[in-house]
PDB file of N, CA and C in Angstrom:
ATOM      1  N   UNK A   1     114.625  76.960 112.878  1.00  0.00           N
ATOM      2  CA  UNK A   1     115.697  77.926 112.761  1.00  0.00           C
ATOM      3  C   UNK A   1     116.071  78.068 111.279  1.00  0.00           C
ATOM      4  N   UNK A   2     116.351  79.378 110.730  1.00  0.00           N
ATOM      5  CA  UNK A   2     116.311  79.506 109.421  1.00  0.00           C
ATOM      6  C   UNK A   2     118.167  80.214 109.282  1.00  0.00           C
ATOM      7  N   UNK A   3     118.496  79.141 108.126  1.00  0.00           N
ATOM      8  CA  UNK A   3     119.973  79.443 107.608  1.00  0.00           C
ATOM      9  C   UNK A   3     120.140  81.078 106.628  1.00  0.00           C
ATOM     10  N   UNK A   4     121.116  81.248 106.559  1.00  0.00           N
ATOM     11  CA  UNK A   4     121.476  82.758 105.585  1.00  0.00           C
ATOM     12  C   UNK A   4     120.813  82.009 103.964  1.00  0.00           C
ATOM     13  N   UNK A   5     121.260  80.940 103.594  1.00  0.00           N
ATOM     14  CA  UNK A   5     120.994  79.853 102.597  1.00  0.00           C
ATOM     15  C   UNK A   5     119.202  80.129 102.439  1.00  0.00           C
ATOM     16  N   UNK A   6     118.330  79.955 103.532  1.00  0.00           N
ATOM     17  CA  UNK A   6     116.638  79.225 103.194  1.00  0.00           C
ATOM     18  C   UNK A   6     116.676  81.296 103.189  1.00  0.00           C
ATOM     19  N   UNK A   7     116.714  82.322 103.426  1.00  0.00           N
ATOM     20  CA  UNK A   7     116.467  83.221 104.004  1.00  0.00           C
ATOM     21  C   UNK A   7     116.940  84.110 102.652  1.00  0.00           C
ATOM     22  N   UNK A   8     115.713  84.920 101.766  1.00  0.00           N
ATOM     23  CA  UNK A   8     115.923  85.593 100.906  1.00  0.00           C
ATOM     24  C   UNK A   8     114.997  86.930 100.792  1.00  0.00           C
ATOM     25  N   UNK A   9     115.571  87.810 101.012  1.00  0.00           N
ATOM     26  CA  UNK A   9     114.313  89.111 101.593  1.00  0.00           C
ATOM     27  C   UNK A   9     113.362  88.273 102.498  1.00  0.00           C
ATOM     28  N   UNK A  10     113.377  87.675 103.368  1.00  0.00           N
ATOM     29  CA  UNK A  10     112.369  87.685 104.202  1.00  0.00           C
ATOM     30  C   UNK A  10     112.024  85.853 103.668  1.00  0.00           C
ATOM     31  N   UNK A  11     111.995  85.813 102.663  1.00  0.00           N
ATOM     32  CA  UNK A  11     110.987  84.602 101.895  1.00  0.00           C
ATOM     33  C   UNK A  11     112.199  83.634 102.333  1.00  0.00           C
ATOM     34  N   UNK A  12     110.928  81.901 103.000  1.00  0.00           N
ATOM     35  CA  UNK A  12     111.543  81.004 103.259  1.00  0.00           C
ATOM     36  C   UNK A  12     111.329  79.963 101.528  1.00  0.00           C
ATOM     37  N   UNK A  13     112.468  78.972 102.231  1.00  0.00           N
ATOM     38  CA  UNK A  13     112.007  77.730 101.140  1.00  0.00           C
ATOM     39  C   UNK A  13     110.826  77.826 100.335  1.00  0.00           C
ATOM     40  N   UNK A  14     109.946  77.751 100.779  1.00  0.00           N
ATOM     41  CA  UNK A  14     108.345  77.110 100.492  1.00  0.00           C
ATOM     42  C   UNK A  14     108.118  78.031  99.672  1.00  0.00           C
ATOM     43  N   UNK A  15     108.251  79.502 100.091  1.00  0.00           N
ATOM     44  CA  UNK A  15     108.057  80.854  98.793  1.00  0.00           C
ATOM     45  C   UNK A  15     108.740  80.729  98.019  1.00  0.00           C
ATOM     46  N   UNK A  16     110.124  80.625  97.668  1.00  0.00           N
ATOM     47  CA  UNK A  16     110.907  80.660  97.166  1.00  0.00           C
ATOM     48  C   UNK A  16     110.555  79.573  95.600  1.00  0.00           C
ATOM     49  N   UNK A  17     110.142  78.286  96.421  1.00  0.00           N
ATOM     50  CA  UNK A  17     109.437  77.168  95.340  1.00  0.00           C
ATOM     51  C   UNK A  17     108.751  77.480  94.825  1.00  0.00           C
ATOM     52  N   UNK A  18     106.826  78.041  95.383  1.00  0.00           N
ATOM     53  CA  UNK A  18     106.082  78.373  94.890  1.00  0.00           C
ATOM     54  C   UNK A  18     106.653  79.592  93.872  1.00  0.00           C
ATOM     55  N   UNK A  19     107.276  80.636  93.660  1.00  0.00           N
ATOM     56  CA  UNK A  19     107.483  81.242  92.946  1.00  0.00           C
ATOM     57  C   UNK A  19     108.426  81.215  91.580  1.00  0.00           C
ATOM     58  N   UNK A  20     109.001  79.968  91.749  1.00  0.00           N
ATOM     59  CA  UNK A  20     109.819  79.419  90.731  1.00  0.00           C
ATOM     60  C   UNK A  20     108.628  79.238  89.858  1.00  0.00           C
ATOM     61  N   UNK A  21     107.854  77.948  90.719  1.00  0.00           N
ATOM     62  CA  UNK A  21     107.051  77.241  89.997  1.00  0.00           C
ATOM     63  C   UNK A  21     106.000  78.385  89.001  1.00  0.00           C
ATOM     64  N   UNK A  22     105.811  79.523  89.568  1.00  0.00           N
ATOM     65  CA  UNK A  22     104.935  80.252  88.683  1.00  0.00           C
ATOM     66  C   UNK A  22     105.910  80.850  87.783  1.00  0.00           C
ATOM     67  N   UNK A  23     106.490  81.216  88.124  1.00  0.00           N
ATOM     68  CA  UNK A  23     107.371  81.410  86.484  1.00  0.00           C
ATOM     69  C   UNK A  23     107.747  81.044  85.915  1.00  0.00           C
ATOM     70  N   UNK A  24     107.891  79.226  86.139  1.00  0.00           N
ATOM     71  CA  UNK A  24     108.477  78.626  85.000  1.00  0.00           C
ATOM     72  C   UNK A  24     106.859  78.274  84.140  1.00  0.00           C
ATOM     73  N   UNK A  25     105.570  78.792  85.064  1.00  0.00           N
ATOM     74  CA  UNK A  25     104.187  78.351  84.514  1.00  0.00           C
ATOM     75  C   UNK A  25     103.703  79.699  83.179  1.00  0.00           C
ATOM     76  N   UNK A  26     104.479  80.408  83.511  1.00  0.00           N
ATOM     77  CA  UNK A  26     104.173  81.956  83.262  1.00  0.00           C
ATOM     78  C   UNK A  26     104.938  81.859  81.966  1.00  0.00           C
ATOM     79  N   UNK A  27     106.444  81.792  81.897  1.00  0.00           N
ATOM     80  CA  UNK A  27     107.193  81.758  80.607  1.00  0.00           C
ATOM     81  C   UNK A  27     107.666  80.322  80.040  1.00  0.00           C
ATOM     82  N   UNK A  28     107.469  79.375  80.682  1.00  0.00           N
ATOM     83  CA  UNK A  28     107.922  77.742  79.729  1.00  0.00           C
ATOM     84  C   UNK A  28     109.043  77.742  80.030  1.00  0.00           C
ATOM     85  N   UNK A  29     109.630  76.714  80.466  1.00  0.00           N
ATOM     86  CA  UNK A  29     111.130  76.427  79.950  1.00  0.00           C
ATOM     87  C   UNK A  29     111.759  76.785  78.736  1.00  0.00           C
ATOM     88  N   UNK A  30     111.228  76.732  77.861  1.00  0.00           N
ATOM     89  CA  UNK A  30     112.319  77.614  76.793  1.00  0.00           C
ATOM     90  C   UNK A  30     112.441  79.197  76.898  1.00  0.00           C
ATOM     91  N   UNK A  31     111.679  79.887  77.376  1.00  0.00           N
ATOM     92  CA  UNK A  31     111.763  80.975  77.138  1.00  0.00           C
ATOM     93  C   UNK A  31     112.774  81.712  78.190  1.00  0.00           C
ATOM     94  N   UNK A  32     112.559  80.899  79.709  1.00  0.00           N
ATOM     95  CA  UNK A  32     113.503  81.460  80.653  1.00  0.00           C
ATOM     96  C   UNK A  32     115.012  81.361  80.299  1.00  0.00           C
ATOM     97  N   UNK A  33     115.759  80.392  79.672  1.00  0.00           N
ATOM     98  CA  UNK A  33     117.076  80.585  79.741  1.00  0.00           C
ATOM     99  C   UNK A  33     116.961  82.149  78.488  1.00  0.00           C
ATOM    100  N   UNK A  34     116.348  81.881  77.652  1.00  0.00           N
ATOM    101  CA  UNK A  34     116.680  83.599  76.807  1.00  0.00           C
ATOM    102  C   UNK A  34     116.419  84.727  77.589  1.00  0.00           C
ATOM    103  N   UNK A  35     115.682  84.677  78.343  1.00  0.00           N
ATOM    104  CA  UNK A  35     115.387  86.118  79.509  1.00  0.00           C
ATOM    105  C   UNK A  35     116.598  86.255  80.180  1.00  0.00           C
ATOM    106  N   UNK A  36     117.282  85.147  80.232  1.00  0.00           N
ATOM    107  CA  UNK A  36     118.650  85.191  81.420  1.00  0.00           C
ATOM    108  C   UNK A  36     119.647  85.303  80.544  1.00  0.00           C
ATOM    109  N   UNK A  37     119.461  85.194  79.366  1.00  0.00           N
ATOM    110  CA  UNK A  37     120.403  85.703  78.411  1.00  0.00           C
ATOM    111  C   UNK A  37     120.614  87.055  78.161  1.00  0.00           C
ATOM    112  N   UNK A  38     119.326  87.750  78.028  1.00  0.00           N
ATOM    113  CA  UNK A  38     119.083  89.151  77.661  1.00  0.00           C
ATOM    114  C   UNK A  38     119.313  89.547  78.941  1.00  0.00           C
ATOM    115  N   UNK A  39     118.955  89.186  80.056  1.00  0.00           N
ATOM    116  CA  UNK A  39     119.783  90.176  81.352  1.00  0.00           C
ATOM    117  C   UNK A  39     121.096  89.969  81.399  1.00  0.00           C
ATOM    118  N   UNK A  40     121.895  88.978  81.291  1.00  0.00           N
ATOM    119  CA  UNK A  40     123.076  88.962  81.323  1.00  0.00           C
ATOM    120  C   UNK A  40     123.570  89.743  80.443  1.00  0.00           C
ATOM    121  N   UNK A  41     123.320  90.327  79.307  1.00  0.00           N
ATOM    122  CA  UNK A  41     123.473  91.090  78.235  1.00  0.00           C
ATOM    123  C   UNK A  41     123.377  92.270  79.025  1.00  0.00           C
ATOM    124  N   UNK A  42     122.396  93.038  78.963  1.00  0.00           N
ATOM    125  CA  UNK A  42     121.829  93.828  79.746  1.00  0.00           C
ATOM    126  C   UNK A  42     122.993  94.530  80.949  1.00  0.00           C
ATOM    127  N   UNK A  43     123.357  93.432  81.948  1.00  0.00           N
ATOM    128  CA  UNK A  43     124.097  94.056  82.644  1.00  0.00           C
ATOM    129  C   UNK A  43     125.624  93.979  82.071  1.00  0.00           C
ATOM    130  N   UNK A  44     126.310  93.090  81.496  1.00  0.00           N
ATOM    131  CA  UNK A  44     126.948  93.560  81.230  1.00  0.00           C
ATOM    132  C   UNK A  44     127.290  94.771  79.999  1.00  0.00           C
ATOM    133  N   UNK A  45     126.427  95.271  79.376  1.00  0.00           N
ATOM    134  CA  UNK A  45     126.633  96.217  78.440  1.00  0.00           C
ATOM    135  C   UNK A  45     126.585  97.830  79.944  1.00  0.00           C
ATOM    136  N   UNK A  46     125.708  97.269  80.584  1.00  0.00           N
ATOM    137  CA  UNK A  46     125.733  98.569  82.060  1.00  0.00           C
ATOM    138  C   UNK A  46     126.821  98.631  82.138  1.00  0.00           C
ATOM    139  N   UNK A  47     127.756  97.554  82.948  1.00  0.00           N
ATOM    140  CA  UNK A  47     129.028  97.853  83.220  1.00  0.00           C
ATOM    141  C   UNK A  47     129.968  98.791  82.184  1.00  0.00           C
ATOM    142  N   UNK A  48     129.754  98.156  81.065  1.00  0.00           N
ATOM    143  CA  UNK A  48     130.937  98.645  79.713  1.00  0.00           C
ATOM    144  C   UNK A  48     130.259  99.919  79.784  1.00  0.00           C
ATOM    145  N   UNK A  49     129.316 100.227  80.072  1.00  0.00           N
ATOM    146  CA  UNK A  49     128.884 102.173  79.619  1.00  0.00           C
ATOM    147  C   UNK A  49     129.338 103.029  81.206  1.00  0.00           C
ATOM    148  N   UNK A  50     129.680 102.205  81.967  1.00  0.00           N
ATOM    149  CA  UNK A  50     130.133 102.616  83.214  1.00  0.00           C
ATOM    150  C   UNK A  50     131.653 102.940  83.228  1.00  0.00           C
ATOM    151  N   UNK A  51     132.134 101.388  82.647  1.00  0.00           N
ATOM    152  CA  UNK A  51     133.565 102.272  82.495  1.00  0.00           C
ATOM    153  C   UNK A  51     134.220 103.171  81.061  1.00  0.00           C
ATOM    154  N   UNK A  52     133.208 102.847  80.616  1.00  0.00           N
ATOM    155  CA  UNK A  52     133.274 104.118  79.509  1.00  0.00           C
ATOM    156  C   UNK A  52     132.784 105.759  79.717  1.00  0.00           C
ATOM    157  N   UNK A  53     132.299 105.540  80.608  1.00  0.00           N
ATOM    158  CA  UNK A  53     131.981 106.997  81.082  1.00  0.00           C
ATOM    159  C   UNK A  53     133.058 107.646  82.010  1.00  0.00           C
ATOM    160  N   UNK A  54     133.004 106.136  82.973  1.00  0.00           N
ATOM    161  CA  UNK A  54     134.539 106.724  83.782  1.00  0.00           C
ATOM    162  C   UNK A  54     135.693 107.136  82.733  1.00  0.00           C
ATOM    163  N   UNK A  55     136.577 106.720  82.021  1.00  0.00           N
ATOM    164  CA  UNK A  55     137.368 107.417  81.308  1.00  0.00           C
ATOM    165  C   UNK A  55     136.705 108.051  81.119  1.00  0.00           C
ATOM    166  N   UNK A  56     136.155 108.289  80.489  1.00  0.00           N
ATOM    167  CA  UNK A  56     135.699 109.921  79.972  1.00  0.00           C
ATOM    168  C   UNK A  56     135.518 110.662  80.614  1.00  0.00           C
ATOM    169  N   UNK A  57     135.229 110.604  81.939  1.00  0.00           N
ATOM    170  CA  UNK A  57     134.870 111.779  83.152  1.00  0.00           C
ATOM    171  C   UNK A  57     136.942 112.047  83.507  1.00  0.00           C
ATOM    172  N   UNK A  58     138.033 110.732  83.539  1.00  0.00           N
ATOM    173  CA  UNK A  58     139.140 110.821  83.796  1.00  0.00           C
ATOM    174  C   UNK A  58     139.963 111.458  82.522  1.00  0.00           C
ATOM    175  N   UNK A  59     139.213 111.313  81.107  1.00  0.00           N
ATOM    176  CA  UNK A  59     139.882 112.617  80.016  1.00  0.00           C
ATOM    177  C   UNK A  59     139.574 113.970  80.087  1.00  0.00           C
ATOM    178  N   UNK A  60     138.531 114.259  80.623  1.00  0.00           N
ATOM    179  CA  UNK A  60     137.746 115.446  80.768  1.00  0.00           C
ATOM    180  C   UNK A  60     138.524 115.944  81.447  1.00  0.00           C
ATOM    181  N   UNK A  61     138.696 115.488  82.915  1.00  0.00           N
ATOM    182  CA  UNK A  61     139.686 116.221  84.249  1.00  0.00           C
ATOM    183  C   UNK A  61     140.930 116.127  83.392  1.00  0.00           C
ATOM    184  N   UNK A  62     141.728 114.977  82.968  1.00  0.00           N
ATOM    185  CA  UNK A  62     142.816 115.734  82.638  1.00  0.00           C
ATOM    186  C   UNK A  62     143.342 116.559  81.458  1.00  0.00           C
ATOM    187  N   UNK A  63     142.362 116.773  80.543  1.00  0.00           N
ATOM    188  CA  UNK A  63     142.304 117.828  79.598  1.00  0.00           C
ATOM    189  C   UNK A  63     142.358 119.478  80.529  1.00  0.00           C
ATOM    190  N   UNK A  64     141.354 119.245  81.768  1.00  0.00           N
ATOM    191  CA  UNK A  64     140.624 120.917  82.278  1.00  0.00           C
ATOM    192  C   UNK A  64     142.167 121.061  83.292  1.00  0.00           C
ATOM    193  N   UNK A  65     142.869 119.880  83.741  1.00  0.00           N
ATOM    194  CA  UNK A  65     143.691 120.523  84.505  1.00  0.00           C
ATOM    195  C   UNK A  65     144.644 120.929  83.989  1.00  0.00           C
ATOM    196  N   UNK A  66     145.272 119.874  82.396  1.00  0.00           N
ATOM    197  CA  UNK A  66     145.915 120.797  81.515  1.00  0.00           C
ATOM    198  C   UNK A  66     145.938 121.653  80.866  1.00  0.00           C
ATOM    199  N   UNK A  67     144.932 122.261  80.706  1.00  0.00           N
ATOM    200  CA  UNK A  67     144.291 123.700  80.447  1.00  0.00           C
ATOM    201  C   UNK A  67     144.252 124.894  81.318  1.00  0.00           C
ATOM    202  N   UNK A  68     144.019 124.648  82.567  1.00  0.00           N
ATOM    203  CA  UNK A  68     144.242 125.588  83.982  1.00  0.00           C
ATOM    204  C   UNK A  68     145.531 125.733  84.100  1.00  0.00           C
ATOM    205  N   UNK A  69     146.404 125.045  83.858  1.00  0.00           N
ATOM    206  CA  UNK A  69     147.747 125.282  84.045  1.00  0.00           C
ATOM    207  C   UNK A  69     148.824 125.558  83.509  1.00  0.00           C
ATOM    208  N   UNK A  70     148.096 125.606  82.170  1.00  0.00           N
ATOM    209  CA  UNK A  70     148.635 126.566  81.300  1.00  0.00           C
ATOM    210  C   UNK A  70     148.585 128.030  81.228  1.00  0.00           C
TER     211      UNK A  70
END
């Protein structure tokens, strides 16, 4: 019987290992914590251009509605 925990897209434990193991064979231990650096980067700079766009989509509207109603 398989937990929410062993159960990741489909892949049990055993995949889950084997595929560590090739990527830590693939990039070395040093190189993976900087990859997880640069994604963490990565997404959070997404977010900041997300809510920077939102204001800007929320100055836009209230510039056009103060303009219509004038």
């Amino acid at each position: 019987m398989y937990t929410a925990g062993l159960l990741l897209f489909g892949l049990g434990a055993q995949e889950i290992i084997i595929i560590l193991i090739i990527v830590l064979l693939l990039f070395g231990g040093k190189k993976i914590p900087e990859l997880m650096r640069g994604l963490g980067r990565g997404v959070k700079e997404f977010k900041d251009g997300q809510k920077d766009d939102d204001t800007t989509n929320t100055d836009t509207r209230d510039t056009n509605e103060k303009t219509n109603n004038q």
